[in-house]
N, C-alpha and C. Protein backbone atom coordinates (compact mmCIF):
# COMPACT_ATOMS: atom_id res chain seq x y z
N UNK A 1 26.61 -18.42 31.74
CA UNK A 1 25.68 -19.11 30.87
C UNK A 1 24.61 -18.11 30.40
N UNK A 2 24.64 -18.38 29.10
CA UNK A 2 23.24 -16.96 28.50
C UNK A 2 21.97 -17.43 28.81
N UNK A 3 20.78 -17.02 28.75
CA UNK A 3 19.16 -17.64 29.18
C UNK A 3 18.95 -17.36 27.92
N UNK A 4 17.34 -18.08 28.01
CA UNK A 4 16.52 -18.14 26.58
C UNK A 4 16.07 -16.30 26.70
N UNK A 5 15.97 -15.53 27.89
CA UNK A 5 15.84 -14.45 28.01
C UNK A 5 16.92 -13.04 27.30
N UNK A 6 18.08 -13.69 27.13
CA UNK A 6 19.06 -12.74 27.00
C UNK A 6 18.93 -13.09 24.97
N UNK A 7 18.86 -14.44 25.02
CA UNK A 7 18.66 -14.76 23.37
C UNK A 7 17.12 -13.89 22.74
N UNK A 8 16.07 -13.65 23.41
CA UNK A 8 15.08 -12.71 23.33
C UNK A 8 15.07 -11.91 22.81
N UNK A 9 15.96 -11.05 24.03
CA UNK A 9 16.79 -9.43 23.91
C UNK A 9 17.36 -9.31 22.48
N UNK A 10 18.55 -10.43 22.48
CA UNK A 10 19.12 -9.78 21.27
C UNK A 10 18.30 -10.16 20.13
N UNK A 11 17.53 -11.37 19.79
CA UNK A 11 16.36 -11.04 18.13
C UNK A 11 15.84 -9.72 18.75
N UNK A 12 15.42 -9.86 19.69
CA UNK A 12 14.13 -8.18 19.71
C UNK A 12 15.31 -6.94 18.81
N UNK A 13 16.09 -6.95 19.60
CA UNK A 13 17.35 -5.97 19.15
C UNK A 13 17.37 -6.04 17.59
N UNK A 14 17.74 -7.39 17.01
CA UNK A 14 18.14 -7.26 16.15
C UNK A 14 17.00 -7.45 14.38
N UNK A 15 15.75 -7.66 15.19
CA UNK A 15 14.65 -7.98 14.44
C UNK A 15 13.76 -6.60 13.76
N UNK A 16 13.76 -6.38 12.52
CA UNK A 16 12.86 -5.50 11.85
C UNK A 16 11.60 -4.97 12.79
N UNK A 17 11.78 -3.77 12.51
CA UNK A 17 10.80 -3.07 12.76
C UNK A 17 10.18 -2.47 12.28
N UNK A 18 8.81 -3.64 11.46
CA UNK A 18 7.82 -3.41 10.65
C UNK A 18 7.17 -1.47 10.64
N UNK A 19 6.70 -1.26 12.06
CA UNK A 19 5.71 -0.27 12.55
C UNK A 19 6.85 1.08 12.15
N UNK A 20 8.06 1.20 12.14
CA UNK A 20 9.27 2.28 12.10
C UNK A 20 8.46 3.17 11.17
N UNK A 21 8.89 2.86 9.59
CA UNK A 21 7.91 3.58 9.01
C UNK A 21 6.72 4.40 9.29
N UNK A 22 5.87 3.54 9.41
CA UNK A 22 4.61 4.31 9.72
C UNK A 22 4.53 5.28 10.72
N UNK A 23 5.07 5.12 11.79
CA UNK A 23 5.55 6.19 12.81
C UNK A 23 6.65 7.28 12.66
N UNK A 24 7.19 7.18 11.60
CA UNK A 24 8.10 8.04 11.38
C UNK A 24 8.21 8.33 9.95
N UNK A 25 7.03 9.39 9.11
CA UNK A 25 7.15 10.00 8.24
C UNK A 25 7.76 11.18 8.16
N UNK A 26 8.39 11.35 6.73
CA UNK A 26 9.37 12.57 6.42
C UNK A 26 8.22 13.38 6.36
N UNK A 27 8.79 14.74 6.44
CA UNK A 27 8.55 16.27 6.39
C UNK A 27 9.38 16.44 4.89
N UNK A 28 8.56 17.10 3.64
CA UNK A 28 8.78 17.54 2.86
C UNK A 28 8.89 19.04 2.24
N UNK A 29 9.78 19.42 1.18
CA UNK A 29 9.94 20.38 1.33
C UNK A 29 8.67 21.61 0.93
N UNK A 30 7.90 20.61 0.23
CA UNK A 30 6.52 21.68 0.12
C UNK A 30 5.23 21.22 1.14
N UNK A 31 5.98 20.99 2.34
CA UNK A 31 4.91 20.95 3.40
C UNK A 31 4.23 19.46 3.27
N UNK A 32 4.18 18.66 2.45
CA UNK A 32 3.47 17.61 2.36
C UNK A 32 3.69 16.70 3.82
N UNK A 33 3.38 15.69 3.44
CA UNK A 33 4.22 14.57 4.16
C UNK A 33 4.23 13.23 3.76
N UNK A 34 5.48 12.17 3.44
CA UNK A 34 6.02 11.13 3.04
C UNK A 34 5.88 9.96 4.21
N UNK A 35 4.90 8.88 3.77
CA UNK A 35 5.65 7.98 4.49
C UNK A 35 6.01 6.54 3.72
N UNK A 36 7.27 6.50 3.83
CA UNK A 36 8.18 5.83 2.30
C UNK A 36 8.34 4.31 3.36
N UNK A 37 8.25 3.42 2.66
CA UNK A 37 8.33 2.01 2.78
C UNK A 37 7.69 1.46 3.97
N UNK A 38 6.17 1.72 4.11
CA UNK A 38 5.36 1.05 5.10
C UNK A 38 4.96 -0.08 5.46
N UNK A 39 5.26 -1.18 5.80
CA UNK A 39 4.84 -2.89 5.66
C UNK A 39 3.52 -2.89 6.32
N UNK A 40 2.93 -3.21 5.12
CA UNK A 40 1.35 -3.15 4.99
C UNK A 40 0.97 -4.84 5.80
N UNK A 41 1.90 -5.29 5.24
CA UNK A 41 1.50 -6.91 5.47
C UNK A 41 3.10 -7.79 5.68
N UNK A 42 3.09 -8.96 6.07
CA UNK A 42 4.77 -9.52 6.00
C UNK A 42 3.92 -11.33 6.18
N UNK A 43 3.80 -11.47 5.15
CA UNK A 43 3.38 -13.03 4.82
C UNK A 43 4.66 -14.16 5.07
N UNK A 44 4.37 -15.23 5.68
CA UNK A 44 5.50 -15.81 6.28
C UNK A 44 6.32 -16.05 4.97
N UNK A 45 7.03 -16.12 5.02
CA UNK A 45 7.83 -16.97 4.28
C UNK A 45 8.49 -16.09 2.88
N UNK A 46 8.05 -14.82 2.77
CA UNK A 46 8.27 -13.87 1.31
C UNK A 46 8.76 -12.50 1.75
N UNK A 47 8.75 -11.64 1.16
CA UNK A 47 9.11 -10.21 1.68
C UNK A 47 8.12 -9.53 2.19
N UNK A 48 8.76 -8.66 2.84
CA UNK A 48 7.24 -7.55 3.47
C UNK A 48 6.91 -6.96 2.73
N UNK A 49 5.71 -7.11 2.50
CA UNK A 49 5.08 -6.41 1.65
C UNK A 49 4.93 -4.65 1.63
N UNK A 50 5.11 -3.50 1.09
CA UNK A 50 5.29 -2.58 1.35
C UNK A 50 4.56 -1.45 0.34
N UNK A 51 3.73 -0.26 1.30
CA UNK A 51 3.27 1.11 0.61
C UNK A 51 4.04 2.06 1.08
N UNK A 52 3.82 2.64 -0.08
CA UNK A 52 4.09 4.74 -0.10
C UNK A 52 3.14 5.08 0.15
N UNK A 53 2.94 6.25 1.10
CA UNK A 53 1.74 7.12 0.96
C UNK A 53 2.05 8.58 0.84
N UNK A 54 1.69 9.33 0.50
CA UNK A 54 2.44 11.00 0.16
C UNK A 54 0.84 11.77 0.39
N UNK A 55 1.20 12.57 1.46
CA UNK A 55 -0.19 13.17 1.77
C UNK A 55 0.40 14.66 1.27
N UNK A 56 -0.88 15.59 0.87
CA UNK A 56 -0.48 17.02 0.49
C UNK A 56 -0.36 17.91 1.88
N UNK A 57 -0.06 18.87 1.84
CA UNK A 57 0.31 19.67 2.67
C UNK A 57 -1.35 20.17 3.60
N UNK A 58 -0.97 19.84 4.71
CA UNK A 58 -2.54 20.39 5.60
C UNK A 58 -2.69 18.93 6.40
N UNK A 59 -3.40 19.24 7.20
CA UNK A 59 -4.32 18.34 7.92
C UNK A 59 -5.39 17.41 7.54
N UNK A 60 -5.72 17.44 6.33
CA UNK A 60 -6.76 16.69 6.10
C UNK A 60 -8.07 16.25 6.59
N UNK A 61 -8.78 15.36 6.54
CA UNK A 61 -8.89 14.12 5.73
C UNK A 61 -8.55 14.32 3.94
N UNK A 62 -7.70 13.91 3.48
CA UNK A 62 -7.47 13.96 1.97
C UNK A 62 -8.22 12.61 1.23
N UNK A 63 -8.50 12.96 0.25
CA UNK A 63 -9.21 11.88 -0.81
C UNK A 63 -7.87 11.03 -1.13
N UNK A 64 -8.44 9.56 -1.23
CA UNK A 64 -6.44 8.75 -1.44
C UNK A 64 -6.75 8.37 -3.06
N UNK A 65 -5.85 8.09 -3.73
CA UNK A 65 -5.64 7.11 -5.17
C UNK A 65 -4.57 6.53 -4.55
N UNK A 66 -4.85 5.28 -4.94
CA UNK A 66 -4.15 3.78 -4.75
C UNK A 66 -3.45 3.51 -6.48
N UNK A 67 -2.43 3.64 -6.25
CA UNK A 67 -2.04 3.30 -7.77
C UNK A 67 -1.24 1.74 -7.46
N UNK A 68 -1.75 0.86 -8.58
CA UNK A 68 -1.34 -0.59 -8.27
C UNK A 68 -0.31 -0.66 -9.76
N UNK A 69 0.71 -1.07 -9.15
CA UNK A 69 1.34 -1.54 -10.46
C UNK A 69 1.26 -2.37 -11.31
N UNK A 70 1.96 -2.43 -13.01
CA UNK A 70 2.17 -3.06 -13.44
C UNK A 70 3.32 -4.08 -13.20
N UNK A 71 3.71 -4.66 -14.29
CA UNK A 71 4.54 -5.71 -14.84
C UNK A 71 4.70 -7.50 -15.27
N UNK A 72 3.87 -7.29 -16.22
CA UNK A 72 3.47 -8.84 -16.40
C UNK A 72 3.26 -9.62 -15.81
N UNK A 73 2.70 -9.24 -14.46
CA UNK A 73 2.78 -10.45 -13.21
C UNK A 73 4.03 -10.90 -12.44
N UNK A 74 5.08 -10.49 -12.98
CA UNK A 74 6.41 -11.15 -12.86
C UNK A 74 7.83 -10.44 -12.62
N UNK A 75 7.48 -8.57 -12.64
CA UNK A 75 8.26 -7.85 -12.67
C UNK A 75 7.62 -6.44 -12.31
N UNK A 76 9.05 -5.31 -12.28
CA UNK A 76 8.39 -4.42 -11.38
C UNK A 76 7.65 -4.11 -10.24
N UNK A 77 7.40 -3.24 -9.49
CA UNK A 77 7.18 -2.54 -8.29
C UNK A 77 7.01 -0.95 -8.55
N UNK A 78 6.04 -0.45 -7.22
CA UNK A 78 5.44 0.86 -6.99
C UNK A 78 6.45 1.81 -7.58
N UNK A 79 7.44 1.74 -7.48
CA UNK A 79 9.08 2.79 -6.96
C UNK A 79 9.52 2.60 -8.60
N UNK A 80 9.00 1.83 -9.20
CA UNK A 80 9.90 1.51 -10.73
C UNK A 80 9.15 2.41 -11.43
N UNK A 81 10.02 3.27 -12.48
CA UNK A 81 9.40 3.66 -13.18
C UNK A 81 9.90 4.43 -14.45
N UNK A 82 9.19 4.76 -15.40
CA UNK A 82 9.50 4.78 -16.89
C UNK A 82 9.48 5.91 -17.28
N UNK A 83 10.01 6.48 -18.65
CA UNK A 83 10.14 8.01 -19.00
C UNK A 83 8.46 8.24 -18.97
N UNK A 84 7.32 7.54 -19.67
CA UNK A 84 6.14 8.06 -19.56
C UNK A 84 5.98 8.54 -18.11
N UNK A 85 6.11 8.12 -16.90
CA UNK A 85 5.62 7.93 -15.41
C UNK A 85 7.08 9.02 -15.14
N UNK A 86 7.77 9.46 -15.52
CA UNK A 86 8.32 10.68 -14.63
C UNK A 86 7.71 11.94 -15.46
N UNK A 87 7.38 11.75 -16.62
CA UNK A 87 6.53 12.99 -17.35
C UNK A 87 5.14 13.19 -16.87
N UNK A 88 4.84 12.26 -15.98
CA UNK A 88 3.69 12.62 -15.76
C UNK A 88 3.51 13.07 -14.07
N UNK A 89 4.59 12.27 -13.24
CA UNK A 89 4.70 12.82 -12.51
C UNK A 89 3.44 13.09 -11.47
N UNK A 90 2.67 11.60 -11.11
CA UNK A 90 1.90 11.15 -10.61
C UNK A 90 1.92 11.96 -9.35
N UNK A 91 2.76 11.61 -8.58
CA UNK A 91 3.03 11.89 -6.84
C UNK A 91 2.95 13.41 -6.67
N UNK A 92 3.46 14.36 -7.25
CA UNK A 92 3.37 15.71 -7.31
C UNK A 92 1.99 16.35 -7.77
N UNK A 93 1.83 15.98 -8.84
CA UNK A 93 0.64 16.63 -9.73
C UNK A 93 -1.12 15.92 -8.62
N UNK A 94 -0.69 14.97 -8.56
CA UNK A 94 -2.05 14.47 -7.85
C UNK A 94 -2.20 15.25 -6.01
N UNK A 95 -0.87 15.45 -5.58
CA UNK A 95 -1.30 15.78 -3.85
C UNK A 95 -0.83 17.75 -4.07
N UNK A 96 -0.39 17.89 -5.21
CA UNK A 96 -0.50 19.48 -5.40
C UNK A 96 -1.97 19.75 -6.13
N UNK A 97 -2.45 18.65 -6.46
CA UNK A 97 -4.42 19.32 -6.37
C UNK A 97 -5.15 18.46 -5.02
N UNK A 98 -4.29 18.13 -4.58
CA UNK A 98 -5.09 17.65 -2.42
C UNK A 98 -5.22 16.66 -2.36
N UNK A 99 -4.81 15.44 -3.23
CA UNK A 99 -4.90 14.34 -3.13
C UNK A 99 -4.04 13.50 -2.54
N UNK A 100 -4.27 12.58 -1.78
CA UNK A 100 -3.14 11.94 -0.92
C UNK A 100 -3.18 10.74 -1.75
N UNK A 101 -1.44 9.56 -1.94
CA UNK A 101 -1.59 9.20 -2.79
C UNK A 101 -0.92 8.15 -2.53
N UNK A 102 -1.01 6.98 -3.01
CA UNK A 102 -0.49 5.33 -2.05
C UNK A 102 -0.13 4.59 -3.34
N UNK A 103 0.96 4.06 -3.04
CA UNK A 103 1.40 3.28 -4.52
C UNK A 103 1.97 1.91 -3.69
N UNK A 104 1.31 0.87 -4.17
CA UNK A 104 1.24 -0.87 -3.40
C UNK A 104 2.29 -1.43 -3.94
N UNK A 105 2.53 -2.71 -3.02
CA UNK A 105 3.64 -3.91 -3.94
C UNK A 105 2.57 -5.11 -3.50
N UNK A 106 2.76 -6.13 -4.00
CA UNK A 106 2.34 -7.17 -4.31
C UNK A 106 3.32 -8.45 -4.06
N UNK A 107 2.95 -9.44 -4.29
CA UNK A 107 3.63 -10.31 -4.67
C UNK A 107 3.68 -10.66 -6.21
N UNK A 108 4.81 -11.20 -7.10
CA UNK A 108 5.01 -11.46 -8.22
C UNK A 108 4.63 -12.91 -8.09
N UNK A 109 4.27 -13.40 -9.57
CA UNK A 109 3.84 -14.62 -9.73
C UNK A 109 5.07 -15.49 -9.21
N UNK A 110 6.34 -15.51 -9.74
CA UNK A 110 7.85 -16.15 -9.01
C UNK A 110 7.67 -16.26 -7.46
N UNK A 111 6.61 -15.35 -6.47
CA UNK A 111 6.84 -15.34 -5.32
C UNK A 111 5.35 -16.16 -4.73
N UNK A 112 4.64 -16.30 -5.29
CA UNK A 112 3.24 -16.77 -5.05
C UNK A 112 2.00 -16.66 -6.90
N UNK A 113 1.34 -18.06 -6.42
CA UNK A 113 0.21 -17.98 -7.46
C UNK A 113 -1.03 -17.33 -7.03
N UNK A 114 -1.52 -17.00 -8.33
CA UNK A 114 -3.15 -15.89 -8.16
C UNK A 114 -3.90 -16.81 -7.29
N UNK A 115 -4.73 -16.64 -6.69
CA UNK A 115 -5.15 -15.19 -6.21
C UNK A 115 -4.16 -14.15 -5.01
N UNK A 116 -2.87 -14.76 -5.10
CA UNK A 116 -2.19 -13.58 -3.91
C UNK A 116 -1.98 -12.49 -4.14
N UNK A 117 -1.79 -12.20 -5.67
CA UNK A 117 -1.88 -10.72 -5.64
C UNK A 117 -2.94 -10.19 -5.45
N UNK A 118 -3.94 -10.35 -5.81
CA UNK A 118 -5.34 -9.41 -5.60
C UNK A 118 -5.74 -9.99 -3.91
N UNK A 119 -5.23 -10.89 -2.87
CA UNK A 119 -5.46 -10.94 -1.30
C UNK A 119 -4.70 -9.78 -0.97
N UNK A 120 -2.80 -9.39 -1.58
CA UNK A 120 -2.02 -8.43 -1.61
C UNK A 120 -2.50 -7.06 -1.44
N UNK A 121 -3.34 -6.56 -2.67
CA UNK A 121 -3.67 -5.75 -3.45
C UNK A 121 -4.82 -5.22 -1.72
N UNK A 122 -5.88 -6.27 -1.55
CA UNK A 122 -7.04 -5.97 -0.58
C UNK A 122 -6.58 -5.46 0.50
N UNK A 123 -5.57 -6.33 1.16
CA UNK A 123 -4.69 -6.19 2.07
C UNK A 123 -4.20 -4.69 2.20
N UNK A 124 -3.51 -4.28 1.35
CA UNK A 124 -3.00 -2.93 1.65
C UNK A 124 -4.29 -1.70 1.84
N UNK A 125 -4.96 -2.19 0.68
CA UNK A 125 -6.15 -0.97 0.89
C UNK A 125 -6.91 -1.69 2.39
N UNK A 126 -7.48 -2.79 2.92
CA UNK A 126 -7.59 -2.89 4.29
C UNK A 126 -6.44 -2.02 5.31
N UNK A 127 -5.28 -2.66 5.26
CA UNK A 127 -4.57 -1.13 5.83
C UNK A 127 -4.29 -0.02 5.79
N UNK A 128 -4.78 0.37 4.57
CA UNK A 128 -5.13 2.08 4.38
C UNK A 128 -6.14 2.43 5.32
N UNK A 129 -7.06 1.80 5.01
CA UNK A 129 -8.54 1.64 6.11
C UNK A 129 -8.40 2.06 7.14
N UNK A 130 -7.64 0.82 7.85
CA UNK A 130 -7.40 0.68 9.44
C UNK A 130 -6.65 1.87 9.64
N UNK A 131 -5.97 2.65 9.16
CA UNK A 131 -5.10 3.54 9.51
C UNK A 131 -5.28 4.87 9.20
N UNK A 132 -6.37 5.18 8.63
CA UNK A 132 -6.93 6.10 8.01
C UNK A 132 -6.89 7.70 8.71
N UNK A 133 -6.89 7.32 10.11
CA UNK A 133 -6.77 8.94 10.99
C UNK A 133 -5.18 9.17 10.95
N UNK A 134 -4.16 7.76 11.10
CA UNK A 134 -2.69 8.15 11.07
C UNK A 134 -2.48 8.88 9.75
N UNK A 135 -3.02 8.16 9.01
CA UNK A 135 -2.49 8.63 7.05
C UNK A 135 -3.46 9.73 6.77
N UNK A 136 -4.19 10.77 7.87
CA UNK A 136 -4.86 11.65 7.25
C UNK A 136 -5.96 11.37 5.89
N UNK A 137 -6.59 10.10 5.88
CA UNK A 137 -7.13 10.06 4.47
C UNK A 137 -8.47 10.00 5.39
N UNK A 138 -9.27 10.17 3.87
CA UNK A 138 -11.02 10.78 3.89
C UNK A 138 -11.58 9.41 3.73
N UNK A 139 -12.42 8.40 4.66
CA UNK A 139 -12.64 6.87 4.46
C UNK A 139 -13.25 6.86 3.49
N UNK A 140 -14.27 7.80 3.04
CA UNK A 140 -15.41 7.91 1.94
C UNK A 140 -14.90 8.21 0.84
N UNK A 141 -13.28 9.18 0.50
CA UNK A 141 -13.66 9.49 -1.14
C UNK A 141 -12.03 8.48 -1.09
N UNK A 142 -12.00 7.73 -2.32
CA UNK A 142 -10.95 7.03 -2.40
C UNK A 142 -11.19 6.14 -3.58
N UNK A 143 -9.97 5.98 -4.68
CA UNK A 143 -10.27 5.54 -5.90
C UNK A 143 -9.31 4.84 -6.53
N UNK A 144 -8.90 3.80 -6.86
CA UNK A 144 -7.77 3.31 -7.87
C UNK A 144 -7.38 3.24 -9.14
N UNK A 145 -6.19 3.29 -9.21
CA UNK A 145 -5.81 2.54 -10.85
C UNK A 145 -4.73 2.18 -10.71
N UNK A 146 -4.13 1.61 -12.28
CA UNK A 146 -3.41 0.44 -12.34
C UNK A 146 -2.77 0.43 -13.74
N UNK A 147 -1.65 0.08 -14.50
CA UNK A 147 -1.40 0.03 -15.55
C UNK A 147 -1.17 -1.62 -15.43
N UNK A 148 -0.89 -2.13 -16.73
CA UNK A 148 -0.71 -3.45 -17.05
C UNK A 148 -1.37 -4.26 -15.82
N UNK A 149 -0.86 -4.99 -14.85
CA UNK A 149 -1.42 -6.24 -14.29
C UNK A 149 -2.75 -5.36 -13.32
N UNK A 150 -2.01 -3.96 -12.70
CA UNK A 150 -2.29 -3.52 -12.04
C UNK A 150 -3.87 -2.82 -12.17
N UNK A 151 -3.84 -2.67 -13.83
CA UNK A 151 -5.19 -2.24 -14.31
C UNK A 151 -5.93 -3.26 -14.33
N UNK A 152 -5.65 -5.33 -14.15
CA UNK A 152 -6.05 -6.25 -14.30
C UNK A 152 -7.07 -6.20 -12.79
N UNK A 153 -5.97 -5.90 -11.52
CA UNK A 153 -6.17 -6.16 -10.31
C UNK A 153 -7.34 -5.53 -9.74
N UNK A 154 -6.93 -3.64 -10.26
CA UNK A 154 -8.16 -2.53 -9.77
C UNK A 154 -9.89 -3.45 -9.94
N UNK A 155 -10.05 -3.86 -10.53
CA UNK A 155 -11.68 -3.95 -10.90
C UNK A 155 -11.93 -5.53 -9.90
N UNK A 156 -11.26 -6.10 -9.53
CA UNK A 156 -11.53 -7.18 -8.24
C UNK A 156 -11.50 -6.35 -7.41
N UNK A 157 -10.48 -5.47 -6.94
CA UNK A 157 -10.56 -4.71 -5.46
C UNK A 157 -12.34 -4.08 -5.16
N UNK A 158 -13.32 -3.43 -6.54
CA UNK A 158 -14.00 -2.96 -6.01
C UNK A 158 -15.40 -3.72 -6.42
N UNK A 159 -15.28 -4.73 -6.39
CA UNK A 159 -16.14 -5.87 -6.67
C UNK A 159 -17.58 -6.07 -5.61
N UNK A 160 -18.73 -5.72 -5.81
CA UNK A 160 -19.31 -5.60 -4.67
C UNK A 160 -19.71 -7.46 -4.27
N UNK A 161 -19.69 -7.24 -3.04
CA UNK A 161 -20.01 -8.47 -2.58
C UNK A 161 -19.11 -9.61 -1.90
N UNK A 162 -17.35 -9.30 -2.01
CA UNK A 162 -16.72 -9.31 -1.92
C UNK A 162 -16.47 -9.96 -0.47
N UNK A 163 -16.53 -10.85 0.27
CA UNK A 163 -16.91 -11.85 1.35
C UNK A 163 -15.33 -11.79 2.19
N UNK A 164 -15.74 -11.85 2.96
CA UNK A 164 -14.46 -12.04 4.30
C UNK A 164 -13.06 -12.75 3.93
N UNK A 165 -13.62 -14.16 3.57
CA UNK A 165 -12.89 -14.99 3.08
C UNK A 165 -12.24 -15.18 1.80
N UNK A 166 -13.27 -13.70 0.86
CA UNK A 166 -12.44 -13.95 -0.26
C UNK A 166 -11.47 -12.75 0.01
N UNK A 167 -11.17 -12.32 0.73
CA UNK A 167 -10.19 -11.05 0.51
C UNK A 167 -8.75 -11.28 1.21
N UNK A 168 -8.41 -12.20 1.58
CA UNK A 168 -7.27 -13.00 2.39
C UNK A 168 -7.55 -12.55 3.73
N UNK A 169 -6.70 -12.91 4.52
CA UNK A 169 -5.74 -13.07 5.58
C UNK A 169 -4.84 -12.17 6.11
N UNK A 170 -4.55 -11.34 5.12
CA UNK A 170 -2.90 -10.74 5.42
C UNK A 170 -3.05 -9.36 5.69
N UNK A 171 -2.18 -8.96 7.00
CA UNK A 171 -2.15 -7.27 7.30
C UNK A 171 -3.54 -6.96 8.37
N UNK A 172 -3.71 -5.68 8.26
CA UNK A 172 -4.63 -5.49 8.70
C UNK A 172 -6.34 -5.87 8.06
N UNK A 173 -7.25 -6.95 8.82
CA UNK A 173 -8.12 -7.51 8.20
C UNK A 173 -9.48 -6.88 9.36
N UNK A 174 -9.37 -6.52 10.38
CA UNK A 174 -10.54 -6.01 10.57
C UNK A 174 -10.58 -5.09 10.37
N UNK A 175 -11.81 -4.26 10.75
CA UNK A 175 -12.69 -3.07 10.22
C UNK A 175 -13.43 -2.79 8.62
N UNK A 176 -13.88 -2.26 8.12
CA UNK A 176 -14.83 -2.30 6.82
C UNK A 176 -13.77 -2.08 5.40
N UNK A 177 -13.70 -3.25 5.05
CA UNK A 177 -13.19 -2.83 3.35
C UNK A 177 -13.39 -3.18 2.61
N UNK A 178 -14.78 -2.12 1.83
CA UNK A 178 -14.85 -1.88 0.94
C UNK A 178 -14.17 -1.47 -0.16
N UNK A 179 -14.04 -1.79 -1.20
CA UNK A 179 -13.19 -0.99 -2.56
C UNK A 179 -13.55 0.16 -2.69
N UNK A 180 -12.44 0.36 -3.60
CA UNK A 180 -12.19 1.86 -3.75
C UNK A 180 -13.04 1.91 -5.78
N UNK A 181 -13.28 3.13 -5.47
CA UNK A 181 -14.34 3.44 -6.80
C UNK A 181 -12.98 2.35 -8.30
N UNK A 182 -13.37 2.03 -8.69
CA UNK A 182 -12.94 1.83 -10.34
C UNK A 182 -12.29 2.94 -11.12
N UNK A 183 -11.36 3.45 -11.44
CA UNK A 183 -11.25 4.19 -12.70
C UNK A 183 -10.44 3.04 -13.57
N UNK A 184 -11.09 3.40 -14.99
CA UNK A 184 -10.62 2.54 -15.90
C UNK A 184 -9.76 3.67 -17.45
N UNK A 185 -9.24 2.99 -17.60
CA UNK A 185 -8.40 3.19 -18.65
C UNK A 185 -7.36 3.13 -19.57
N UNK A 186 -6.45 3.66 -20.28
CA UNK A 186 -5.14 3.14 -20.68
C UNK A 186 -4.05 3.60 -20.04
């Protein structure tokens, strides 16, 4: 006869392991370091929510940019991307001048209504926060942007005044988070 103990074992066995990621970033070939699909947050009932972070080569503390995506509310993710966004070539050009560099997912409107993306959005930069000596980042210099929804989202993240309760629930929620400076543009 099996126990509720042996049924345990095997979910433990067979159950995601959110933390994998984060504990186990790649080594890159120009010294940097990758850590590719981090679950920032895992809200019941939807997907885990997930960051990139790409630190430059060294020890740091590195300055972070949070790049939040677009797509009409309803499409796209961090990882998607367009002939403009490989010509520019964000991830390289930003941590080959020392910048360490975090690109978020969200929830789409199909998966939840507003305000979850911008609780989403807080959420991850709260776990940038909390994690800040693992991810080598500098707590003080740190800045966002955003194209389409994502340029919508940036200017709530650094909203002063910004109350406990309005910033959700999800991921890592203690310790200080504050927003990250504003950059605005096209």
């Amino acid at each position: 006869m099996t126990s509720i103990e042996d049924f345990q074992t095997l979910f433990d066995d067979i159950s995601m392991e959110l933390s994998w990621p984060l504990n186990h970033p790649e080594t890159l070939a120009d010294g940097g370091t990758f850590f590719r699909d981090v679950v920032y947050a895992a809200p019941w009932g939807f997907r885990p929510l997930m960051l990139d972070v790409r630190l430059p080569k060294g020890s740091g503390p590195f300055p972070l940019i949070v790049f939040v995506h677009g797509g009409a509310w309803a499409t796209n993710g961090p990882t998607i991307t367009n002939k403009i966004y490989r010509k520019m070539d964000m991830f390289n050009r930003f941590t080959a001048a020392g910048f360490a560099v975090a690109r978020i997912s969200y929830r789409l409107t199909s998966e939840a209504q507003f305000p979850a993306q911008f609780y989403d959005c807080k959420s991850a930069i709260s776990f940038v926060r909390h994690h800040a000596e693992l991810l080598r980042k500098d707590p003080k210099r740190f800045a966002a942007f955003g194209d389409g929804v994502g340029r919508q989202l940036v200017p709530f993240l650094s909203r002063p005044g910004i109350t406990p309760d309005c910033a959700g629930s999800l991921g890592a929620t203690e310790g200080p988070t504050p927003g990250p400076r504003v950059t605005h543009g096209r």
